[in-house]
Protein backbone atom coordinates (compact mmCIF):
# COMPACT_ATOMS: atom_id res chain seq x y z
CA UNK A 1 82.99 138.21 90.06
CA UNK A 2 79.41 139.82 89.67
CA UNK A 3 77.87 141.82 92.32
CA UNK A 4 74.94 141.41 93.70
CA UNK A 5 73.00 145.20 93.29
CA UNK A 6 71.99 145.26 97.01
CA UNK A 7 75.23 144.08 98.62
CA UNK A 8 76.44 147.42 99.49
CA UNK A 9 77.17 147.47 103.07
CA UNK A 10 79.02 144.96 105.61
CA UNK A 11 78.71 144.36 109.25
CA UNK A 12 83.03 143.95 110.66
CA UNK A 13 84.94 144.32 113.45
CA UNK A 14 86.15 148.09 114.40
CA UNK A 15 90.14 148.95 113.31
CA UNK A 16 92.18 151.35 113.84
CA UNK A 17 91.88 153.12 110.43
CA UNK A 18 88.33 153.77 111.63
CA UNK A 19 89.08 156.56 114.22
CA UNK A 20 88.27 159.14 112.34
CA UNK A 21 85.11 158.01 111.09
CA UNK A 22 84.40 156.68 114.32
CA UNK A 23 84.74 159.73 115.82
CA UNK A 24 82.56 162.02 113.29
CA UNK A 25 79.79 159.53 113.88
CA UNK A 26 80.38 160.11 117.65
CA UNK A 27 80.03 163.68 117.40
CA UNK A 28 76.37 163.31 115.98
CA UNK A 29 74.79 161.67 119.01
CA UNK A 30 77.22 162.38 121.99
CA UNK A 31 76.20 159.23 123.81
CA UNK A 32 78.04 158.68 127.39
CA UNK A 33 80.04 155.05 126.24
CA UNK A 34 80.62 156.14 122.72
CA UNK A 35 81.66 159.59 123.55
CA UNK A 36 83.08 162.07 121.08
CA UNK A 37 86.98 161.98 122.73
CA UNK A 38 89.89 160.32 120.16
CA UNK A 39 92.10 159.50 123.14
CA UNK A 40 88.69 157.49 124.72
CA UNK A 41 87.70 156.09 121.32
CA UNK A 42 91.48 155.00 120.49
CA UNK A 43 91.53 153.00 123.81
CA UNK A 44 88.70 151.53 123.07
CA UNK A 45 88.94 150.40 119.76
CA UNK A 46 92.63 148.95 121.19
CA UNK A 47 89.94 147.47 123.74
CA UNK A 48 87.72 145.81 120.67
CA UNK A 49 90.08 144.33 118.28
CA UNK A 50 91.69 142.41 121.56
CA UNK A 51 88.45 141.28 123.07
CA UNK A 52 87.67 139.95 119.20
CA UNK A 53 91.48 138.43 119.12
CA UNK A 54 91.63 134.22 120.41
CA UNK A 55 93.31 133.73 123.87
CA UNK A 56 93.73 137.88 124.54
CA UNK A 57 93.24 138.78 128.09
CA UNK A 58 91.69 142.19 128.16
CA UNK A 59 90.47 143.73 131.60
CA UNK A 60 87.27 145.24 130.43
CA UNK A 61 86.01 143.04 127.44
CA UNK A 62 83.86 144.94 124.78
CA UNK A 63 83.14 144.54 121.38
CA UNK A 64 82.47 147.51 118.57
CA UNK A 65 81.30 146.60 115.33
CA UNK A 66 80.97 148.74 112.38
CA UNK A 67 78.74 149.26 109.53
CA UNK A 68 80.94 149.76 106.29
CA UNK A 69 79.77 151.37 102.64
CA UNK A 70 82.26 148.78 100.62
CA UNK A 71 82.18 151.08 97.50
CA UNK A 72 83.77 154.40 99.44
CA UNK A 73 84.84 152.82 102.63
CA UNK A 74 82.92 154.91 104.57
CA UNK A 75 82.09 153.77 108.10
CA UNK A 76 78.30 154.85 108.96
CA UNK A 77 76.94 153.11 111.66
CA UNK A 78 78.27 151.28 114.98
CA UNK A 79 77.32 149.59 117.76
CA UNK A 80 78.85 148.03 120.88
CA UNK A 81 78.53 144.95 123.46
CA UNK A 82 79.81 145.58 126.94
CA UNK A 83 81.15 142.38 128.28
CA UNK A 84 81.29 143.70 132.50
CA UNK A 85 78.77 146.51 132.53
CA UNK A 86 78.83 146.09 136.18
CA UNK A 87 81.62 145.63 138.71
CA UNK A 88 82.50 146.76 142.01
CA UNK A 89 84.84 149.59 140.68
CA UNK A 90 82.28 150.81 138.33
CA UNK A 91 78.73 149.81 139.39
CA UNK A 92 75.59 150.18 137.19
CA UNK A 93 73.22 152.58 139.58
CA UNK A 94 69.62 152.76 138.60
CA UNK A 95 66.27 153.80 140.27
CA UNK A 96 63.24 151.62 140.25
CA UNK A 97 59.91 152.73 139.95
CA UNK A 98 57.70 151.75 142.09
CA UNK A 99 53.85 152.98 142.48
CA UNK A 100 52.69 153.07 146.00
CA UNK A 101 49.34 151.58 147.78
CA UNK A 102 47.11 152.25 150.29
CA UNK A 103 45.12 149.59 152.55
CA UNK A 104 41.63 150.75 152.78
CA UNK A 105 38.99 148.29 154.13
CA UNK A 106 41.18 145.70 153.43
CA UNK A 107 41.71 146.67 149.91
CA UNK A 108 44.95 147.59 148.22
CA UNK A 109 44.19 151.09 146.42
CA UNK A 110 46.87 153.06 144.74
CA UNK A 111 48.27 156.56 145.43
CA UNK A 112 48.47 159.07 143.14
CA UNK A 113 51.88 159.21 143.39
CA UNK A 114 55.39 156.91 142.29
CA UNK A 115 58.46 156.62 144.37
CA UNK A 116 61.83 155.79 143.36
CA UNK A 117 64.39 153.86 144.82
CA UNK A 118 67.63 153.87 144.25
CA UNK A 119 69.93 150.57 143.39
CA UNK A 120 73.08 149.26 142.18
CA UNK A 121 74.41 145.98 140.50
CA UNK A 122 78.31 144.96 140.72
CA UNK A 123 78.25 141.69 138.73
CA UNK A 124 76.21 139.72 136.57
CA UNK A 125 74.91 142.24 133.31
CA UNK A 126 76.26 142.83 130.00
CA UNK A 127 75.18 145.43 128.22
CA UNK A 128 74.25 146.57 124.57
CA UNK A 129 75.19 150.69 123.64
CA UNK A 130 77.39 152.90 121.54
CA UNK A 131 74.68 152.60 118.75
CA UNK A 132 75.17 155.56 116.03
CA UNK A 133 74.03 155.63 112.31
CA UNK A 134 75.00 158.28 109.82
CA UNK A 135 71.44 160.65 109.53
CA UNK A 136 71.53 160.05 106.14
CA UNK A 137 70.79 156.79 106.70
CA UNK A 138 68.33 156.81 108.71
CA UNK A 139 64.31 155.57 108.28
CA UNK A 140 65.45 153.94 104.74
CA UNK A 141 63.80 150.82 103.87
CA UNK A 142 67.00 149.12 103.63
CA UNK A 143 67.10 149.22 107.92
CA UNK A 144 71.22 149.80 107.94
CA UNK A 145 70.18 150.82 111.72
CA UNK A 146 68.20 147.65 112.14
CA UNK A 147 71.37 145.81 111.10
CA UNK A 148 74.08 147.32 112.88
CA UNK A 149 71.78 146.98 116.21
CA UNK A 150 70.70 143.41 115.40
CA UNK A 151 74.34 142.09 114.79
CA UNK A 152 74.85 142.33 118.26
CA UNK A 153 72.10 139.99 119.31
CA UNK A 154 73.71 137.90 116.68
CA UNK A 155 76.83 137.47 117.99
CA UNK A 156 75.85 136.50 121.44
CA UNK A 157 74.24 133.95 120.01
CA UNK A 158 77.37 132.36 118.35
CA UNK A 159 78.84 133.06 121.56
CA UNK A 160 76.44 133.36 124.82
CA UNK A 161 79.71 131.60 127.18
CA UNK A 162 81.70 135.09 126.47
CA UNK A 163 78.73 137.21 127.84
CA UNK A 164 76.61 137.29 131.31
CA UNK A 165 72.59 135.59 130.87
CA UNK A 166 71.37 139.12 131.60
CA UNK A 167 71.61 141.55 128.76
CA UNK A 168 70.73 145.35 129.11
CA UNK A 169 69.93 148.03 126.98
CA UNK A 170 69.55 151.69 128.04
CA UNK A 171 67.65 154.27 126.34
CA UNK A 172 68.19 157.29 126.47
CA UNK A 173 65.69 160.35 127.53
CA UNK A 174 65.08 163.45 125.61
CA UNK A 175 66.65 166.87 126.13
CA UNK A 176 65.58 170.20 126.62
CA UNK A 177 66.08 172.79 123.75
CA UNK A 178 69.12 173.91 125.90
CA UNK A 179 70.84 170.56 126.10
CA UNK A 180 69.51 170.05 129.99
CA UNK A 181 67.63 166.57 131.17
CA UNK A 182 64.57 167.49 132.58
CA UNK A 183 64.65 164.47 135.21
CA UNK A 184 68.04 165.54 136.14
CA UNK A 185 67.22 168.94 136.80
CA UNK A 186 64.46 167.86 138.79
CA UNK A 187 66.24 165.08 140.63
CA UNK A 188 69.88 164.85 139.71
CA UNK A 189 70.58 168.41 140.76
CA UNK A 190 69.01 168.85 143.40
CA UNK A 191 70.95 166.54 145.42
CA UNK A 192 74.19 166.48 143.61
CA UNK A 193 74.41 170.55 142.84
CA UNK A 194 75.92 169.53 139.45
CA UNK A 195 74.54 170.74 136.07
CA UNK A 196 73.55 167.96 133.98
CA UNK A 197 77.06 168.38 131.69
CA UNK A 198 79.05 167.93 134.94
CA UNK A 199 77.53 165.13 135.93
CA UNK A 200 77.51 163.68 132.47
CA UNK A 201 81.23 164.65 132.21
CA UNK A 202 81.73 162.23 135.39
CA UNK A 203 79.83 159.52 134.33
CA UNK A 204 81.87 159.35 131.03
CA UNK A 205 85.12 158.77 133.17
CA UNK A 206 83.23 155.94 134.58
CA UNK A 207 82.78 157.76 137.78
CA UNK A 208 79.56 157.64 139.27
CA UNK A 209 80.05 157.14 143.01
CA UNK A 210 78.56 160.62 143.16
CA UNK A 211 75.57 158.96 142.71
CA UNK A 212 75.70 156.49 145.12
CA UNK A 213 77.17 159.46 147.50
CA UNK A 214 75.09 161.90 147.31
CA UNK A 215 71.80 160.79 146.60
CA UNK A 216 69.12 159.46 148.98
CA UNK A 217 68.72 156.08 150.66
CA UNK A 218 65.42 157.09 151.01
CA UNK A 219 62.85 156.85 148.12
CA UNK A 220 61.90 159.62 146.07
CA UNK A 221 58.48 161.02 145.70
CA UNK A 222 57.18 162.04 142.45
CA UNK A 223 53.91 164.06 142.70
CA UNK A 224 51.20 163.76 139.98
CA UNK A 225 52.33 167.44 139.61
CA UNK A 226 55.54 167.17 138.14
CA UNK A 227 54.08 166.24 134.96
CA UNK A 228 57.48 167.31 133.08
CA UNK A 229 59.24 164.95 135.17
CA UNK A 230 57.02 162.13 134.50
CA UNK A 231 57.13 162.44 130.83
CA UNK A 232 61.01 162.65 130.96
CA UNK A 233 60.66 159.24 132.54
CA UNK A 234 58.56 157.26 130.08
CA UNK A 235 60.22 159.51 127.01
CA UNK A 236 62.72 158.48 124.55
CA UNK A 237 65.30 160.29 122.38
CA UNK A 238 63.60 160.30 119.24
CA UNK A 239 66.79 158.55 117.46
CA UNK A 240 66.17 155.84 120.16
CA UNK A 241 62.74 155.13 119.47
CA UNK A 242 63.56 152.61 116.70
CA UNK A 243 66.12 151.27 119.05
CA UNK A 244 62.50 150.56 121.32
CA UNK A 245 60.86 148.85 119.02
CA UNK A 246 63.38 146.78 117.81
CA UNK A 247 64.36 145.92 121.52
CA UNK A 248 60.67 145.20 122.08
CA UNK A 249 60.09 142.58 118.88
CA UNK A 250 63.22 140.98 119.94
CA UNK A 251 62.52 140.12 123.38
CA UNK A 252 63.61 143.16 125.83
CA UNK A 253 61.02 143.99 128.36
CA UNK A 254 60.94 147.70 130.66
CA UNK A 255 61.66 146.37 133.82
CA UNK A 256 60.42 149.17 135.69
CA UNK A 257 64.54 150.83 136.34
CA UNK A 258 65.61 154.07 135.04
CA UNK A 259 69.05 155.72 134.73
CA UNK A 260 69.45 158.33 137.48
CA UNK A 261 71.79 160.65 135.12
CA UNK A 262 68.76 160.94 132.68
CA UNK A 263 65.94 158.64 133.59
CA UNK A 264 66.40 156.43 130.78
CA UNK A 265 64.32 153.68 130.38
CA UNK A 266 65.86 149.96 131.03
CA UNK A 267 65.48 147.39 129.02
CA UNK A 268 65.90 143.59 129.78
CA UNK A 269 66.25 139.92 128.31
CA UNK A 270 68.42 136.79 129.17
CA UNK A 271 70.20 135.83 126.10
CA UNK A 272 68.21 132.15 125.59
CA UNK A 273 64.82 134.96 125.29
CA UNK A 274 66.37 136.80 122.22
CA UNK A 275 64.07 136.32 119.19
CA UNK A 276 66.94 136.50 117.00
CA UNK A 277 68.87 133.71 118.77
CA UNK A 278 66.06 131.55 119.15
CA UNK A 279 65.76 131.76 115.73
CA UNK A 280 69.54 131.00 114.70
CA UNK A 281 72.06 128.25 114.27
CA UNK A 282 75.43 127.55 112.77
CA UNK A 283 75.65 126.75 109.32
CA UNK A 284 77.81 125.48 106.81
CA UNK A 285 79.10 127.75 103.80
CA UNK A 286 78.03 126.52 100.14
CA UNK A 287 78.44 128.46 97.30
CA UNK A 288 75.14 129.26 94.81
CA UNK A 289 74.96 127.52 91.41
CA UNK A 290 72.49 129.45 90.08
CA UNK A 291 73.06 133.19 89.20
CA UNK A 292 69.37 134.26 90.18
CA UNK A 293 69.23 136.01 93.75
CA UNK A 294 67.82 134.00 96.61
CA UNK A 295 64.91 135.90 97.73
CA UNK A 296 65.73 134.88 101.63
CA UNK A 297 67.14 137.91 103.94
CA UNK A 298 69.29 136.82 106.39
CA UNK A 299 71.66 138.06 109.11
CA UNK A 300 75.15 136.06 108.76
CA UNK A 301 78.32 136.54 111.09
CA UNK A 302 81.79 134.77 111.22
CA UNK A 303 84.29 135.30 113.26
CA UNK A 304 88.21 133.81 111.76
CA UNK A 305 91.48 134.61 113.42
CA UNK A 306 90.04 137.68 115.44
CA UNK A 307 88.68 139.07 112.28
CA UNK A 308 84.57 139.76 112.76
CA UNK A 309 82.58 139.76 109.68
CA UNK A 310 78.79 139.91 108.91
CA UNK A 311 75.67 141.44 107.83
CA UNK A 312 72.41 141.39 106.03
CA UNK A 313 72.79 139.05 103.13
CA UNK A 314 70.69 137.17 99.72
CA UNK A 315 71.38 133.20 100.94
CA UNK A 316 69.11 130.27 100.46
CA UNK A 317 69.22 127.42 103.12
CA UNK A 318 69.24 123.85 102.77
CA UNK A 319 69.35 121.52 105.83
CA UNK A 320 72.46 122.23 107.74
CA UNK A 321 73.82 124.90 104.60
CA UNK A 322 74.11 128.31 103.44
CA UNK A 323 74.12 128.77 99.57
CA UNK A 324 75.61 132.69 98.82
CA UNK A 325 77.07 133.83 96.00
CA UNK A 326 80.84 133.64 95.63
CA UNK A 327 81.13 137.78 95.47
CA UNK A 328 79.35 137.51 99.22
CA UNK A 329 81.19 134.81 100.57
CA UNK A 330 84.07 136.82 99.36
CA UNK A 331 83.01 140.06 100.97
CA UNK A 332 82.80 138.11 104.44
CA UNK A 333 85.98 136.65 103.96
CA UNK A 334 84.66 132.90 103.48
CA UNK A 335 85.80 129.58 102.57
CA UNK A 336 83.66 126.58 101.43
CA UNK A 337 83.02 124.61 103.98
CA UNK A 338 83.35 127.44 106.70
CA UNK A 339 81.01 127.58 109.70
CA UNK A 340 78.63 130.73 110.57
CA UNK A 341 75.72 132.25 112.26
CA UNK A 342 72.81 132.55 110.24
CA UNK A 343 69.08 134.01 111.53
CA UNK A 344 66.26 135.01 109.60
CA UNK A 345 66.39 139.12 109.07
């Protein structure tokens, strides 16, 4: 069966073979939901492969997907969908920004300051995170990143009923040389008395009434001053800045919240206002006659007897089909006649 040159990678559902690897990329980025703990990361994979599985009932739904080399196996990307980002047990705390006005003469004229107020959601959100690719991947025109992030979107789309409307997608803010958050040291701290790893330690065991605790009801000033606080604010990781712009072409708008651990920017969109979705549409699997490469790029995804597969794939489109080559529909696991996802890449 020939092989296509640039069908190197595909898109599946996390195992449990994949701890390991799981964990190494884990250590790279040390993000709060994907954190770099094999007891946490064994739940959770447990966690994935039942949420994936038809008619399992799993408490807290999410769904990890991995980016796999298939000539050495090698897992070296990931990224996750969080079903219930928000409950009563474990609520999603944020701070809005808000600028403030003055009324002179009748006319509204804005302070030189911002305020922020702090706010929490219990139901409603689901949530995109846990996104890691191997840096020696990275910033390659073949967008491995692009994928693993993308195949997310793609899969609500084959199934929105699984997930809330409102998707989120946190970024997070840069460090200081020393590891410290510059908004939390500013903020966080000063009302909590925790270091920034404490806190982060907390908020990795889901706990984050501390927040909600010890924080103020009352808004938050920040003065024009503070102008290492205000960059932390509107900053991003510099791993997460592709992350941005993808968000941004797909949809996702700021919507003026930040995450109180780090002030993180928040972004939004309602699953029907995803690009990618809009976009897609189920498809039925044909199999190419010719041996010349179909110069389309699209994202695929099927999902048979709990088993996720996907990716960036050669396919040409006719009506309600997908041509691919027989070594591709083999690599996804597909049948003639099957039904997937399919959106332009």
């Amino acid at each position: 069966m020939h092989k296509p040159q640039d069908v190197q990678f595909v898109i599946r559902g996390v195992s449990t073979s994949d701890l390991e690897m799981l964990y190494s990329l884990s250590v790279n980025d040390n993000l709060l939901n994907l954190p770099p703990d094999k007891d946490i990361l064994r739940e959770k994979i447990k966690a994935s492969i039942a949420s994936f599985s038809p008619g399992a009932t799993v408490a807290d739904p999410e769904y990890i997907f991995v980016l796999e080399d298939l000539e050495s196996g090698e897992v070296i990307g990931t990224s996750t969908i969080f079903v219930n980002y928000a409950s009563k047990a474990h609520p999603l705390y944020y701070f809005t920004v808000y600028d403030e006005y003055n009324s002179v003469e009748g006319i509204s004229v804005k302070k030189d300051h911002q305020l922020l107020r702090l706010g929490w959601e219990t139901f409603g959100i689901s949530a995109f995170g846990g996104l890691i690719i191997d840096p020696r991947y990275r910033g390659l025109p073949e967008k491995r990143g692009k994928q693993i992030s993308l195949i997310r979107m793609l899969f609500l789309g084959m199934f929105p009923e699984l997930f809330h409307t409102m998707i989120i997608s946190e970024l997070m803010a840069p460090l200081n040389p020393d590891g410290n958050n510059p908004f939390w040291s500013a903020v966080g701290k000063k009302y909590t008395g925790y270091e920034y790893e404490t806190a982060f330690h907390y908020a990795r065991q889901k706990d984050r009434r501390f927040i909600q605790d010890y924080f103020p009801k009352e808004d938050i000033i920040l003065y024009p001053h503070q102008k290492n606080l205000h960059r932390s604010i509107y900053s991003v990781l510099d791993t997460g800045r592709p992350q941005q712009h993808i968000l941004t072409v797909q949809g996702f708008r700021y919507n003026f919240r930040i995450d109180p651990m780090d002030g993180g920017l928040q972004y939004t969109a309602k699953i029907q206002e995803i690009d990618i979705i809009k976009r897609g549409g189920f498809y039925v699997c044909d199999s190419l006659c010719t041996g010349k490469l179909p110069e389309l790029s699209v994202l695929i995804g099927s999902l048979k007897a709990g088993h996720f597969y996907g990716g960036r794939f050669p396919a040409d489109i006719h009506g309600s089909k997908v041509f691919l080559s027989k070594y591709i529909l083999s690599v996804l696991g597909l049948n003639l006649g099957d039904r997937v996802y399919v959106s332009p890449f």
